[in-house]
C-alpha atoms as a PDB file:
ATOM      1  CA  UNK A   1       0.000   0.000   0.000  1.00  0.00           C
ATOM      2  CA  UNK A   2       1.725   3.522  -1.037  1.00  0.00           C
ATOM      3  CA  UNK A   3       2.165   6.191   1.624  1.00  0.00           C
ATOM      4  CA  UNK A   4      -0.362   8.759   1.944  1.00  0.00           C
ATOM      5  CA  UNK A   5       2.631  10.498   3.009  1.00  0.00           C
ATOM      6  CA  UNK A   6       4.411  11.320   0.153  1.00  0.00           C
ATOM      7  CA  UNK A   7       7.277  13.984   0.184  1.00  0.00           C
ATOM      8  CA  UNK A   8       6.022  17.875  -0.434  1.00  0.00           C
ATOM      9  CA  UNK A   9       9.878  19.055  -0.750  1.00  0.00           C
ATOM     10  CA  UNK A  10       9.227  19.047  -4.893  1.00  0.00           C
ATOM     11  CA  UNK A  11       5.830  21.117  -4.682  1.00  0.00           C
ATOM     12  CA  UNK A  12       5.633  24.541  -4.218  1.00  0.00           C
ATOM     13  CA  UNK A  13       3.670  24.835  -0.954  1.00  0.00           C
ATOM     14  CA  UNK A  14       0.075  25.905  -2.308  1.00  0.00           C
ATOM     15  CA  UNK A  15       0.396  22.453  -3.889  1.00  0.00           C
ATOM     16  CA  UNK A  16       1.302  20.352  -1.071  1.00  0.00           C
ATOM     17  CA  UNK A  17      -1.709  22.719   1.185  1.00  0.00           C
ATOM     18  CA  UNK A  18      -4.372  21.903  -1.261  1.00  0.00           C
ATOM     19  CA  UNK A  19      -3.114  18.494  -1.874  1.00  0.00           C
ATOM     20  CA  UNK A  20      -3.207  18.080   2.146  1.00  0.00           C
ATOM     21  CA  UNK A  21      -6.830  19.404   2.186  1.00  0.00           C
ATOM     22  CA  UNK A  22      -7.986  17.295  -0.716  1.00  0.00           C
ATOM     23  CA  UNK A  23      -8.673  14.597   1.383  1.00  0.00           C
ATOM     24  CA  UNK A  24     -12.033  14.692   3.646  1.00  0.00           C
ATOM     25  CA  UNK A  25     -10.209  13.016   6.338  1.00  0.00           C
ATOM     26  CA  UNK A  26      -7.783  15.772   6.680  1.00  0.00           C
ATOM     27  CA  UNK A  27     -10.415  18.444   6.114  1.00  0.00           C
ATOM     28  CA  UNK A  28     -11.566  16.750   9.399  1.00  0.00           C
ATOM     29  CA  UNK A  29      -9.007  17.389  11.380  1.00  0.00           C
ATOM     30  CA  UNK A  30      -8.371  20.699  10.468  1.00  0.00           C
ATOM     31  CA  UNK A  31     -11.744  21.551  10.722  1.00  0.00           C
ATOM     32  CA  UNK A  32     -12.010  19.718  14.572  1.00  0.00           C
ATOM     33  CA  UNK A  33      -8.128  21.699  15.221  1.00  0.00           C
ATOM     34  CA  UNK A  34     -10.395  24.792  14.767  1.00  0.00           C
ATOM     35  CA  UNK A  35     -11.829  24.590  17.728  1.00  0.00           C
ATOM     36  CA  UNK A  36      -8.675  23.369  19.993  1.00  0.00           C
ATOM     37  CA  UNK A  37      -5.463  21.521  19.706  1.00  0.00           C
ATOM     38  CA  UNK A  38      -5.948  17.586  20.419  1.00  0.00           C
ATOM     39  CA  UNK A  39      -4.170  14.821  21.115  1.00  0.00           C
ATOM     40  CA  UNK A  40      -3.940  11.752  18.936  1.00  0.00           C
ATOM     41  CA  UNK A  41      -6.246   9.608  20.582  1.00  0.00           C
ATOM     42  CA  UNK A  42      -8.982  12.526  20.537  1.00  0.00           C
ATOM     43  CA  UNK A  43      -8.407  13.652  17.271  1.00  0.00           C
ATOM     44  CA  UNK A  44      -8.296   9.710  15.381  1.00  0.00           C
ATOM     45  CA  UNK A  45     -11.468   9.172  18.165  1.00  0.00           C
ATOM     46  CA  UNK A  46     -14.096   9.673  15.047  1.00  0.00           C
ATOM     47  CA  UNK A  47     -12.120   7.755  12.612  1.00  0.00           C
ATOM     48  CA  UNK A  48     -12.924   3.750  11.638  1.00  0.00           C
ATOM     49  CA  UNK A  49      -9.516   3.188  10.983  1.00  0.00           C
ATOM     50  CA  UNK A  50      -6.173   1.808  11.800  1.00  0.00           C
ATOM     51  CA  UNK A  51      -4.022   4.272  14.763  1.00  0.00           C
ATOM     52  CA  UNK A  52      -0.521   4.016  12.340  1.00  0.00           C
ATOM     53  CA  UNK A  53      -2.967   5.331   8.739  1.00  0.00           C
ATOM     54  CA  UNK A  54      -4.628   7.596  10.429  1.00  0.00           C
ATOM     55  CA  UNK A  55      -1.268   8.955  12.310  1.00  0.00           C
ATOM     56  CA  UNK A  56      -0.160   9.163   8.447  1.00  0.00           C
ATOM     57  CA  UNK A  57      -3.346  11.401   7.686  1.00  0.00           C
ATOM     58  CA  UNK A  58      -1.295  13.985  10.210  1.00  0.00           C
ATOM     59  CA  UNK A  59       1.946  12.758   8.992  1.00  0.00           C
ATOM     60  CA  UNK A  60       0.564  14.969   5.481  1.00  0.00           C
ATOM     61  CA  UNK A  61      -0.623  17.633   7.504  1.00  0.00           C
ATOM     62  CA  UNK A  62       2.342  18.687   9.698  1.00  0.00           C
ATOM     63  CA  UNK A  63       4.496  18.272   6.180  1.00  0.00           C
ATOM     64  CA  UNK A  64       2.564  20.869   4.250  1.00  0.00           C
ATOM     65  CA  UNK A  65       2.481  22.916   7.180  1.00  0.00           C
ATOM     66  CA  UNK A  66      -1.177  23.194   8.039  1.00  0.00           C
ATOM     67  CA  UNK A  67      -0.593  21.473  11.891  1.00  0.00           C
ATOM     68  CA  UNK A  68       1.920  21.282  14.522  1.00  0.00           C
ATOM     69  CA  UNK A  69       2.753  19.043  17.006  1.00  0.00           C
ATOM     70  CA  UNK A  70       4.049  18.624  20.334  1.00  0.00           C
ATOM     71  CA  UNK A  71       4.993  16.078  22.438  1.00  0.00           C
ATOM     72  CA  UNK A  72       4.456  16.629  26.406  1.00  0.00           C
ATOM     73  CA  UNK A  73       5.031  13.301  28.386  1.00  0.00           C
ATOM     74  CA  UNK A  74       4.057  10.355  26.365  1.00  0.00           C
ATOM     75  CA  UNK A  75       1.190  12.307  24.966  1.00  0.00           C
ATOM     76  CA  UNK A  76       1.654  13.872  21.011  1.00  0.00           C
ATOM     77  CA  UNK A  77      -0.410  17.134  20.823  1.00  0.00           C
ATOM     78  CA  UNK A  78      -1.552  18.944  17.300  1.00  0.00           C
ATOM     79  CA  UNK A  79      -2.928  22.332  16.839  1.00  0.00           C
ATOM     80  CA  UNK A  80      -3.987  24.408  13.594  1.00  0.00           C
ATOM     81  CA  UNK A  81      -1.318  26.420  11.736  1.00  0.00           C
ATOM     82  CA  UNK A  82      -3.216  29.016   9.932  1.00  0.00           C
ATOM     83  CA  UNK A  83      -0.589  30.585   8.327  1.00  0.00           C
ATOM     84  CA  UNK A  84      -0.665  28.184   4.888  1.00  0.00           C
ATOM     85  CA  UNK A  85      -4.534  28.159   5.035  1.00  0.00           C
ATOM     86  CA  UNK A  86      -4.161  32.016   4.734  1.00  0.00           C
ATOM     87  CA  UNK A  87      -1.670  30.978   1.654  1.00  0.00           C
ATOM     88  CA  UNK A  88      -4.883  28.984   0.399  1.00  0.00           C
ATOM     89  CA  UNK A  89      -7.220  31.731   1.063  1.00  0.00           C
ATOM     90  CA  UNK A  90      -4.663  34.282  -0.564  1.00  0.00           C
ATOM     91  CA  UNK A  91      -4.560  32.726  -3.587  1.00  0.00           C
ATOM     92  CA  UNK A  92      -8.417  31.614  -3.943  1.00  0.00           C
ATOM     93  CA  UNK A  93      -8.854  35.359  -3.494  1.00  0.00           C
ATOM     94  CA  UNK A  94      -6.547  36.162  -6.833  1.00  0.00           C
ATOM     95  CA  UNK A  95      -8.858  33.495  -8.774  1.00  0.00           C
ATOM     96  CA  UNK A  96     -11.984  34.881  -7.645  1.00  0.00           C
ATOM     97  CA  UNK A  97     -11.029  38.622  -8.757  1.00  0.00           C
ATOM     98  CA  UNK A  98      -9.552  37.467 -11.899  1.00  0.00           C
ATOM     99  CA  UNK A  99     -12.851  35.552 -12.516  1.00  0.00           C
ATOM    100  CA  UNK A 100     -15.043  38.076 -11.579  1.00  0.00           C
ATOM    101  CA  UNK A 101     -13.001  40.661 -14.201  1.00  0.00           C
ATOM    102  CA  UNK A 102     -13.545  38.084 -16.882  1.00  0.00           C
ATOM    103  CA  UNK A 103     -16.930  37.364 -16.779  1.00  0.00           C
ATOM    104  CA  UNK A 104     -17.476  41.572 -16.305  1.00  0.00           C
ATOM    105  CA  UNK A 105     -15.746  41.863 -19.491  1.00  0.00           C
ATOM    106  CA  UNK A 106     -17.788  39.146 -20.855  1.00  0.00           C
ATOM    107  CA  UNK A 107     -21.084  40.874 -19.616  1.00  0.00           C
ATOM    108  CA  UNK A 108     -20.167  43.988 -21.171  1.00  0.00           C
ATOM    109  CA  UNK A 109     -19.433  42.269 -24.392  1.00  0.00           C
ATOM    110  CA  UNK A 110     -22.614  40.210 -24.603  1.00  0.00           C
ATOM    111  CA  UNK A 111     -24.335  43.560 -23.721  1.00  0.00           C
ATOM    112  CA  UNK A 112     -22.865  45.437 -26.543  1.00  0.00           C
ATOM    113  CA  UNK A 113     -23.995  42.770 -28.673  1.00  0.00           C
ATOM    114  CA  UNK A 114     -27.444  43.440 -27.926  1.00  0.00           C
ATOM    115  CA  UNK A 115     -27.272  47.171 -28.525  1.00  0.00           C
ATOM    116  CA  UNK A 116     -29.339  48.249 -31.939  1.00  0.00           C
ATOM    117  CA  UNK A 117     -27.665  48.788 -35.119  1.00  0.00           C
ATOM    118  CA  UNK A 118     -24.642  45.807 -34.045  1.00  0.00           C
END
């Protein structure tokens, strides 16, 4: 069975962000790392599956940046790093204006066309 975590180095880091949150068990986590850091246990607690996949689920997470982890005891804690989600957010932003100037400009075009005399 191939790793789910495969290495990020190669990808710029939008790719290795999105790539992270492409999966709806990751978009879990972050989402439940919202609220409060977890530990392992609390944070796999919804999960039907294996302890060592699902620790490979955070594995991707912590490698594109989008978690961090500590380790206090014998007990591994994670918590949100927003800082690459507002990386995400940044550049969903640029697509939305450049899409929104497009279909302006196609608006105005499809207008024109309806002008008399054209």
């Amino acid at each position: 069975m191939p790793s789910l975590h495969a290495p990020t180095t190669s990808l710029p880091p939008i790719d290795g962000i999105f790539r992270a949150l492409a999966d709806p068990t990751r978009r879990r986590v972050v989402e439940r790392l919202n609220r409060s850091p977890a530990s392992v246990s609390e944070l796999a607690q919804p999960f039907e599956m294996a302890l060592p996949s699902f620790i490979e689920h955070l594995k991707v997470l912590e490698g594109c940046g989008l978690v961090r982890s500590g380790k206090i005891g014998r007990t591994r804690t994670y918590q949100l790093a927003p800082e690459p989600l507002q990386l995400a957010e940044n550049w969903l932003a640029e697509q939305r204006t450049l899409w929104e100037r497009r279909l302006d400009q196609f608006d105005a075009y499809v207008m024109s066309l309806k002008e008399p005399g054209k």
